[in-house]
Protein backbone atom coordinates (compact mmCIF):
# COMPACT_ATOMS: atom_id res chain seq x y z
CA UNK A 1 6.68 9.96 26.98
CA UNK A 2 4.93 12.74 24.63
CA UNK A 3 4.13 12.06 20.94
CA UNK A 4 3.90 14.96 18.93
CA UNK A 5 1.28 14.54 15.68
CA UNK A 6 1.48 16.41 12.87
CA UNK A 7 -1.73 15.91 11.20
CA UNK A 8 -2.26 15.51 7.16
CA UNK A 9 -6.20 17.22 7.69
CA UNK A 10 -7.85 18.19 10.70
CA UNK A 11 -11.14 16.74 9.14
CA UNK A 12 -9.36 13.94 7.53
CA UNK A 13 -11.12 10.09 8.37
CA UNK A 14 -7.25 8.76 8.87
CA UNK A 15 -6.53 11.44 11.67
CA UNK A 16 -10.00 11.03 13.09
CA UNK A 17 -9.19 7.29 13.95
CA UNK A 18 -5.28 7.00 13.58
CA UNK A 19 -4.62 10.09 15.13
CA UNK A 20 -6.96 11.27 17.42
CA UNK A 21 -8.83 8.38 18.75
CA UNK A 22 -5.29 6.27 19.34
CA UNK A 23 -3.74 9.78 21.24
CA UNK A 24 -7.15 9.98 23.80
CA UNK A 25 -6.86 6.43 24.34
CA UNK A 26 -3.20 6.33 25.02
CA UNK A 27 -3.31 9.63 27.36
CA UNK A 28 -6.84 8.44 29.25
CA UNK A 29 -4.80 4.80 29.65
CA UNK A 30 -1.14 5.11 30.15
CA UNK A 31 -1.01 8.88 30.95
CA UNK A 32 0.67 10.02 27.50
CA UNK A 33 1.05 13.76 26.68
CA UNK A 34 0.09 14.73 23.07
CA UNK A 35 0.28 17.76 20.75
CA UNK A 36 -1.42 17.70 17.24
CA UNK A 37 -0.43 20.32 14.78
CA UNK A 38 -3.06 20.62 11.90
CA UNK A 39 -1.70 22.20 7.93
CA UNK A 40 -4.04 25.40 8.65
CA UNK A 41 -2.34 28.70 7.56
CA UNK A 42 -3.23 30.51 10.46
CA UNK A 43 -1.48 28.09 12.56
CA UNK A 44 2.46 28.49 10.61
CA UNK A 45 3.53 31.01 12.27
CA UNK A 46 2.94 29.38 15.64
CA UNK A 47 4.54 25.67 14.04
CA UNK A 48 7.33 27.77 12.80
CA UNK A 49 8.61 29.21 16.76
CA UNK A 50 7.60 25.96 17.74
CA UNK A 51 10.17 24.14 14.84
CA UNK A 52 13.06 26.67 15.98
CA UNK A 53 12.63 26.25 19.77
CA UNK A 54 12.68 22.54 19.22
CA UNK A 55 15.13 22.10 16.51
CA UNK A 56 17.97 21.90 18.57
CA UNK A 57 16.41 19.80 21.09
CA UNK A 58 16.82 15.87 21.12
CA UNK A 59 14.40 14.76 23.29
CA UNK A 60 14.55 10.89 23.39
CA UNK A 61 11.28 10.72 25.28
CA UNK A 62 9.41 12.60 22.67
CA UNK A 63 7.53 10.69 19.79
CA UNK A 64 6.99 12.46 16.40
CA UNK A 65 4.34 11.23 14.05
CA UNK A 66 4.39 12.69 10.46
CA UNK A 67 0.88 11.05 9.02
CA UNK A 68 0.23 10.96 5.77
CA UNK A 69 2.57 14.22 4.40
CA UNK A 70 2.60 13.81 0.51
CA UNK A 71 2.75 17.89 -0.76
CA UNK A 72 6.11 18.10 -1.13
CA UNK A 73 6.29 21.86 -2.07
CA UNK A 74 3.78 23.05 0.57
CA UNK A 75 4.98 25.18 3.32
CA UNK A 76 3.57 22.80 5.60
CA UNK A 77 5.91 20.40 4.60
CA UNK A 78 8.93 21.84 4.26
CA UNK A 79 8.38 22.79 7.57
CA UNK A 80 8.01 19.14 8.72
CA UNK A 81 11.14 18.28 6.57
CA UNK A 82 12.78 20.43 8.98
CA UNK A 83 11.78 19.58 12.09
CA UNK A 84 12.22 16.01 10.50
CA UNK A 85 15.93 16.16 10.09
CA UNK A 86 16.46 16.13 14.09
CA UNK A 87 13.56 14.23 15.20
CA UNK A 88 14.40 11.25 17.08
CA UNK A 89 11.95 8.78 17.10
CA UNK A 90 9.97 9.54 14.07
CA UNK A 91 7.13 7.31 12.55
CA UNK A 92 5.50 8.34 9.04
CA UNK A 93 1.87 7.20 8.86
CA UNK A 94 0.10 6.02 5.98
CA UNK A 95 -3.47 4.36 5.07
CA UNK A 96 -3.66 4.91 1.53
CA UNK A 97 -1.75 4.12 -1.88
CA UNK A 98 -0.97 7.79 -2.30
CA UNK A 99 1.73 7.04 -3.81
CA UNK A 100 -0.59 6.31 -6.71
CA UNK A 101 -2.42 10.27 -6.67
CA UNK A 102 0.32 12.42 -5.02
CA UNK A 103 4.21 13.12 -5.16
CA UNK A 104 5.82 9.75 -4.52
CA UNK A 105 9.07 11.48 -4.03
CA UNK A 106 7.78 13.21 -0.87
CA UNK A 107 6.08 10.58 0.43
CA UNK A 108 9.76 8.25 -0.09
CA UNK A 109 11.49 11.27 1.36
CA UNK A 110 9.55 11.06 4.54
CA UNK A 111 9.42 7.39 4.80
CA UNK A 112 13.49 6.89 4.18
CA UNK A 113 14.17 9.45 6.82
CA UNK A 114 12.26 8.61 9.99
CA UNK A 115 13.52 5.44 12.32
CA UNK A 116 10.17 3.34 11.61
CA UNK A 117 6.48 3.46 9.17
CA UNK A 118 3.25 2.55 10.53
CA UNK A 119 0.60 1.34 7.44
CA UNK A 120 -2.83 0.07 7.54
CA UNK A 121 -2.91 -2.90 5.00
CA UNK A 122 -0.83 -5.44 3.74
CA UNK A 123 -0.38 -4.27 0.22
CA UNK A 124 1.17 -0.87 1.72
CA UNK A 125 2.99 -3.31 3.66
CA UNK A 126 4.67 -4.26 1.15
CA UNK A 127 5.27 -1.38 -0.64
CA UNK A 128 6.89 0.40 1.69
CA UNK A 129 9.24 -2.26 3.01
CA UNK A 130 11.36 -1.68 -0.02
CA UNK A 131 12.05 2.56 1.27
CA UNK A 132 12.36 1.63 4.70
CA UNK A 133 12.91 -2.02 6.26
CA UNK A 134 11.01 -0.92 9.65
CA UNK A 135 7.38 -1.12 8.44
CA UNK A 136 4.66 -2.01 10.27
CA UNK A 137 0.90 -3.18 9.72
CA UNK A 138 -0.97 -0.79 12.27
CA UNK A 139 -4.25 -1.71 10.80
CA UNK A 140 -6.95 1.36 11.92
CA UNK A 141 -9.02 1.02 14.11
CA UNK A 142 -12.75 1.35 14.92
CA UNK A 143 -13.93 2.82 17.82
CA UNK A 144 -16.09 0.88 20.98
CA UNK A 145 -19.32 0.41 19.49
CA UNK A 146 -22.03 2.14 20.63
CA UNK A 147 -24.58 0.00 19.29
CA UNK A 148 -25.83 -3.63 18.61
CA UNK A 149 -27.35 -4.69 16.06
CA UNK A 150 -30.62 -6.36 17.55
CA UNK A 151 -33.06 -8.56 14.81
CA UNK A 152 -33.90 -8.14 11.06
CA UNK A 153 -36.15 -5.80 9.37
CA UNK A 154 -38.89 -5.96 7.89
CA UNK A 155 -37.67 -4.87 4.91
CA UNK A 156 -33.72 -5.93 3.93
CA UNK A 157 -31.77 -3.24 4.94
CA UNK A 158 -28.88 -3.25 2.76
CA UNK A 159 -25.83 -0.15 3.69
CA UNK A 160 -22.94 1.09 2.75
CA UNK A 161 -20.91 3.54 3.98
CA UNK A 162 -17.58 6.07 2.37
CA UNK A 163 -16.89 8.60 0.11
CA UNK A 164 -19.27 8.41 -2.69
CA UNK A 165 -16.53 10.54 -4.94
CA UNK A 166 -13.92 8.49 -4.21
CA UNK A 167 -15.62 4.76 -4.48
CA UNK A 168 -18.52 5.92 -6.96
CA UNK A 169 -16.83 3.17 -9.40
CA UNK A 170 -16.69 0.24 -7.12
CA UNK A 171 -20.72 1.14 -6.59
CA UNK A 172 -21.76 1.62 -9.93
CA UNK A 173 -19.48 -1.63 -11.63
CA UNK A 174 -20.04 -3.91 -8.88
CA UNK A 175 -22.75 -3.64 -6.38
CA UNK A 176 -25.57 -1.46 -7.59
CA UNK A 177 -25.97 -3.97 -11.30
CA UNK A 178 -26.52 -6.57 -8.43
CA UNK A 179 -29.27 -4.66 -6.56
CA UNK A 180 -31.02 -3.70 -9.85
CA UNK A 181 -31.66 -6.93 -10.85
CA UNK A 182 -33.96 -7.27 -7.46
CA UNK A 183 -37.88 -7.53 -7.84
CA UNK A 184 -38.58 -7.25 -4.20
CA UNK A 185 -38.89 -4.80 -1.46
CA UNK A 186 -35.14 -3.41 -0.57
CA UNK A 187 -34.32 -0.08 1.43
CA UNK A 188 -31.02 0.91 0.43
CA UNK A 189 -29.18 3.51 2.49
CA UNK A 190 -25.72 4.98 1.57
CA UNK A 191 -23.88 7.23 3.74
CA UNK A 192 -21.27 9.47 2.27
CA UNK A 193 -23.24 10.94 -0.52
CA UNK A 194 -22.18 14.60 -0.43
CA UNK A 195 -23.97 16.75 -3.38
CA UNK A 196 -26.97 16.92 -5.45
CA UNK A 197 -25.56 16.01 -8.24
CA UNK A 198 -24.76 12.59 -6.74
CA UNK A 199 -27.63 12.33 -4.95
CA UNK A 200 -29.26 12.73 -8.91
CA UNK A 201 -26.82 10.22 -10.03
CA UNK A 202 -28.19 7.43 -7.43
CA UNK A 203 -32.03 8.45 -7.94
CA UNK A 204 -31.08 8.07 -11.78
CA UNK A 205 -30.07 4.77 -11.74
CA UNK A 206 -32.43 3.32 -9.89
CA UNK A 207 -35.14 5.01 -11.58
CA UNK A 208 -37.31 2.04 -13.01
CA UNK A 209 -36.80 -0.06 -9.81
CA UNK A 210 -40.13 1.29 -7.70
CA UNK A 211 -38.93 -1.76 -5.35
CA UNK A 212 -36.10 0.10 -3.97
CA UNK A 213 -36.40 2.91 -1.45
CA UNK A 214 -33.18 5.15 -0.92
CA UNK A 215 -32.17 7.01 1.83
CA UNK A 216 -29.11 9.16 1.78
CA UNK A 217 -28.40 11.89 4.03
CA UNK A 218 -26.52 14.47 2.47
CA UNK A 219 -25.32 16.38 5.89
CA UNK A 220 -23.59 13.67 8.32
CA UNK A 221 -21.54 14.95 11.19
CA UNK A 222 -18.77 12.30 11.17
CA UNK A 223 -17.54 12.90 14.29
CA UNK A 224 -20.46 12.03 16.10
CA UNK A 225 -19.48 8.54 15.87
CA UNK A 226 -22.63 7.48 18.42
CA UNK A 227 -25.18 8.58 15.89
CA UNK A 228 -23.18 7.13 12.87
CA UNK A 229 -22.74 3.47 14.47
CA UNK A 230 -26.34 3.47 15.28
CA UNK A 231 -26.95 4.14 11.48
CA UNK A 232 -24.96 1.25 10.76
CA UNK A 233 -26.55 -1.10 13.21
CA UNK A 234 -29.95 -0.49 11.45
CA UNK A 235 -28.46 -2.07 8.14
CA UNK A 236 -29.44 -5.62 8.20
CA UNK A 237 -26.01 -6.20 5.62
CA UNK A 238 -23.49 -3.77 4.73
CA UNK A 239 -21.69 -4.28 1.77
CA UNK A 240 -18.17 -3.04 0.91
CA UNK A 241 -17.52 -3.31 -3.19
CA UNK A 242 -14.26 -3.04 -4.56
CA UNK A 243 -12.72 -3.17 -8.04
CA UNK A 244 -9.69 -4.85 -7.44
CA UNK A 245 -6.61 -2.40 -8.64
CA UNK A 246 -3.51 -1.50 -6.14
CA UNK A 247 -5.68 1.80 -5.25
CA UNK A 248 -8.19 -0.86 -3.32
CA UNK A 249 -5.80 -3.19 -2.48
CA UNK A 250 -4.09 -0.86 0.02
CA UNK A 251 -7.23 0.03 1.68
CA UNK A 252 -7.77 -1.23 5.24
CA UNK A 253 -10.95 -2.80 4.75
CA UNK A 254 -12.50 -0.08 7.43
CA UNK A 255 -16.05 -0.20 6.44
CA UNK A 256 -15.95 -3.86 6.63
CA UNK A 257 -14.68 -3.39 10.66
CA UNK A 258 -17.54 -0.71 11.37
CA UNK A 259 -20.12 -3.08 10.37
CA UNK A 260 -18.80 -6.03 11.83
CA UNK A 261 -18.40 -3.84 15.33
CA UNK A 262 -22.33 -3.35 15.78
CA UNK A 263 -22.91 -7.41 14.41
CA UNK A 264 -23.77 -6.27 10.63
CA UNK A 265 -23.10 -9.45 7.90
CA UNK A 266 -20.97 -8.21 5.08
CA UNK A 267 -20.57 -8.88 1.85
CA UNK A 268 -17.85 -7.34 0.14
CA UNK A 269 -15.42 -8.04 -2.71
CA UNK A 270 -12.37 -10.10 -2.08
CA UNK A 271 -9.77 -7.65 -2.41
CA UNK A 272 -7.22 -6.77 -0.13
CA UNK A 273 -8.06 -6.59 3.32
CA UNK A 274 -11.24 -7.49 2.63
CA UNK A 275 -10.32 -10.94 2.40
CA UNK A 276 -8.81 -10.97 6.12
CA UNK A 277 -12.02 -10.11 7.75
CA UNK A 278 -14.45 -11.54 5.91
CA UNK A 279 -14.71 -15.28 6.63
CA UNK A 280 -16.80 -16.92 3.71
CA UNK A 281 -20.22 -18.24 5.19
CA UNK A 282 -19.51 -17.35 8.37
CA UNK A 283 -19.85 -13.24 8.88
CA UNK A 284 -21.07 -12.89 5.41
CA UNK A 285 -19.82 -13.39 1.88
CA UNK A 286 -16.87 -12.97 -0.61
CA UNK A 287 -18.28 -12.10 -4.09
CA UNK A 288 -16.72 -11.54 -7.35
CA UNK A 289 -19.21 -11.26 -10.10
CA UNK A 290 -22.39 -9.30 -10.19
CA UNK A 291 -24.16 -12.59 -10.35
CA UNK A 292 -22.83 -13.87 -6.89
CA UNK A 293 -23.51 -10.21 -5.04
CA UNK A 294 -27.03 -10.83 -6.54
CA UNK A 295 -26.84 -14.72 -4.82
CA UNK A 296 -25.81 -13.88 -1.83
CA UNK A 297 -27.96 -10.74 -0.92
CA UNK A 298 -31.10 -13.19 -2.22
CA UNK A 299 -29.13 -15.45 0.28
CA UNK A 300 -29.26 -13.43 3.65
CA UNK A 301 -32.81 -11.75 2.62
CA UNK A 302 -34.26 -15.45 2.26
CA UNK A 303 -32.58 -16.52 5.88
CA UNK A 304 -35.21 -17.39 8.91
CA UNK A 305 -34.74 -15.15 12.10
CA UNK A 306 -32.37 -17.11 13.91
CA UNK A 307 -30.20 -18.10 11.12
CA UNK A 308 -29.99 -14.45 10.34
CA UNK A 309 -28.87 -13.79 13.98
CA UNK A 310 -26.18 -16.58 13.69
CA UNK A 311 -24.61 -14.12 11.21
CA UNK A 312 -24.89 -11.31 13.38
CA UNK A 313 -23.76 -13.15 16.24
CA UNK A 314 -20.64 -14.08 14.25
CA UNK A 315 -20.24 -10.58 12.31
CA UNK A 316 -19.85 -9.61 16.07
CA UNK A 317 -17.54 -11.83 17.63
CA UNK A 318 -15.47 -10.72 14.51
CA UNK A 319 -14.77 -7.51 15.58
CA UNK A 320 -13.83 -9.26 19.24
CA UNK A 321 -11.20 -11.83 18.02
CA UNK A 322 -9.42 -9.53 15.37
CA UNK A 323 -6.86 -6.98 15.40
CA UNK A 324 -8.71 -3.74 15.06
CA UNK A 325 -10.07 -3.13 18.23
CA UNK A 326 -9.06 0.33 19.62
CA UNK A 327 -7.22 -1.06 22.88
CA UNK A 328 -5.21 -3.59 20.68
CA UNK A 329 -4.36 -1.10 17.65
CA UNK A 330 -3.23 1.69 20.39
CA UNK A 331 -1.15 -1.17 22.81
CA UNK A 332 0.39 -1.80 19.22
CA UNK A 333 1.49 1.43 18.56
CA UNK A 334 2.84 2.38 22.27
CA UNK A 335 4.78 -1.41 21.96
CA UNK A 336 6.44 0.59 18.74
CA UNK A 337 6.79 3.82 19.61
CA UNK A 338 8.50 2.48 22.91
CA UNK A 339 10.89 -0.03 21.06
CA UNK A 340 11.93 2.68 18.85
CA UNK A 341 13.13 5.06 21.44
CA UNK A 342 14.91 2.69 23.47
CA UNK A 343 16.60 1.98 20.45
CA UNK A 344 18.56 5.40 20.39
């Protein structure tokens, strides 16, 4: 078997761990050849010999992955559409509502035309069981961790980690009027923040709050996943806010996995997948006001040593017992892609 990938971004967080991570594994594991083809303009020329030497070609052992196309009058796409047409064994990826923010006809053209679709929530479950009745939840996965979260600070750690652009809303409405309300000592670290201006923005509001000290990096190489786990596992609870809106509720809830993977506590809004992996009391806390983010922060800061590492303990064995592990999420998708070409 071979699986050609035709990325949506070479930089993009969904290739890094539906893409490229799942490929590795599967080629390390079970000996499966992979090509990825990034959308980079130097690179059409070469994808469009490759699309006429292959067009003709039905290769039943081949697996094509279109992940997360949605420019429908790109070149990059129309060349997919192409190649698409005699593709056996297709799969269209997806881990985000962009049918929300980008052409929805595109993204229903790819998804009606390849044999199956592999999403990462629930909610995009859903949606795209009404274009195409072979849809799968292929939740994303996180990586092994290369870290362990050991005992508290000193000093409540609270993180979070994302795209400040994109979730700046679920920050500012949900969790940051719960921090402000704090009196004591709190080091707040967010990873993701990407400019000045938002690094302004964050300084700004926290201005009359002397209690809290903030940390955010504003250069983070994500794909040295080693240093950015062992970021995580110095957060004593990360927190993943969300306003709850279809945007959210397709999301896969993959903050909530990284800090569960190195034994971080979360509390997080119960939204979408959110509500799958956070057990209530057990790894950390499901909060839908202000008030109860405020509670439940209090809650964790006030805990004794050991009850703390009871939550860490069980944040952990979260990540062991569900379905996003990176063995179980590639297994999944091999199980798939084989089923679907034994079905031609």
């Amino acid at each position: 078997m071979k699986i050609i990938y035709f990325a949506y971004r070479k930089t993009a967080p969904s290739f890094r761990y539906r893409g490229k991570y799942i490929l590795a594994y599967l080629h390390e594991k079970n000996n499966i050849s992979y090509k990825v083809i990034y959308p980079v303009k130097s690179s059409y020329l070469k994808l469009v010999f490759f699309i006429i030497r292959n067009i003709l070609v039905l290769d039943r052992h081949t697996i094509y992955v279109f992940q997360k196309i949605t420019k429908g009058n790109g070149l990059y796409s129309m060349l997919l559409k192409t190649r698409l047409k005699t593709a056996k064994n297709s799969f269209y990826d997806m881990d985000d509502a962009m049918h929300l923010i980008r052409s929805e006809e595109t993204i229903r053209y790819y998804a009606s035309n390849v044999d199956a679709v592999t999403v990462g929530s629930k909610a995009l479950c859903n949606y795209f069981k009404k274009i195409n009745l072979h849809t799968y939840l292929l939740t994303t996965p996180v990586i092994p961790p290369f870290a362990r979260k050991k005992s508290r600070n000193e000093t409540l750690t609270v993180g979070w980690i994302g795209i400040f652009k994109v979730h700046k809303d679920n920050l500012l409405k949900i969790f940051f009027p719960a921090l402000k309300k704090f009196e004591t000592e709190i080091r707040l670290v967010l990873l993701g923040v990407q400019t000045l201006e938002q690094y302004q923005l964050v300084c700004d509001y926290f201005k009359d709050n002397p209690n809290i000290s903030i940390e955010m990096p504003l250069v983070i190489n994500w794909d040295a996943e080693e240093e950015t786990l062992q970021r995580i596992s110095e957060f004593d609870i990360g927190v993943m806010p969300l306003i709850d809106n279809e945007m959210n509720r397709c999301r896969s809830a993959f903050k909530i996995k990284q800090y569960l993977s190195v034994g971080i506590p979360v509390i997080a809004s119960p939204v979408g997948e959110n509500k799958k992996y956070v057990t209530d009391g057990h790894n950390g806390f499901l909060c839908k006001s202000v008030e109860e983010w405020e509670r439940k922060i209090h809650f964790l800061n006030d805990l004794e040593g050991k009850e703390y590492e009871k939550f860490s303990h069980n944040a952990y064995n979260s990540y062991l017992n569900y379905d996003f592990t990176l063995k179980e999420v590639s297994e999944k998708f091999l199980n798939l892609a084989t089923n679907a070409k034994h079905q031609h």
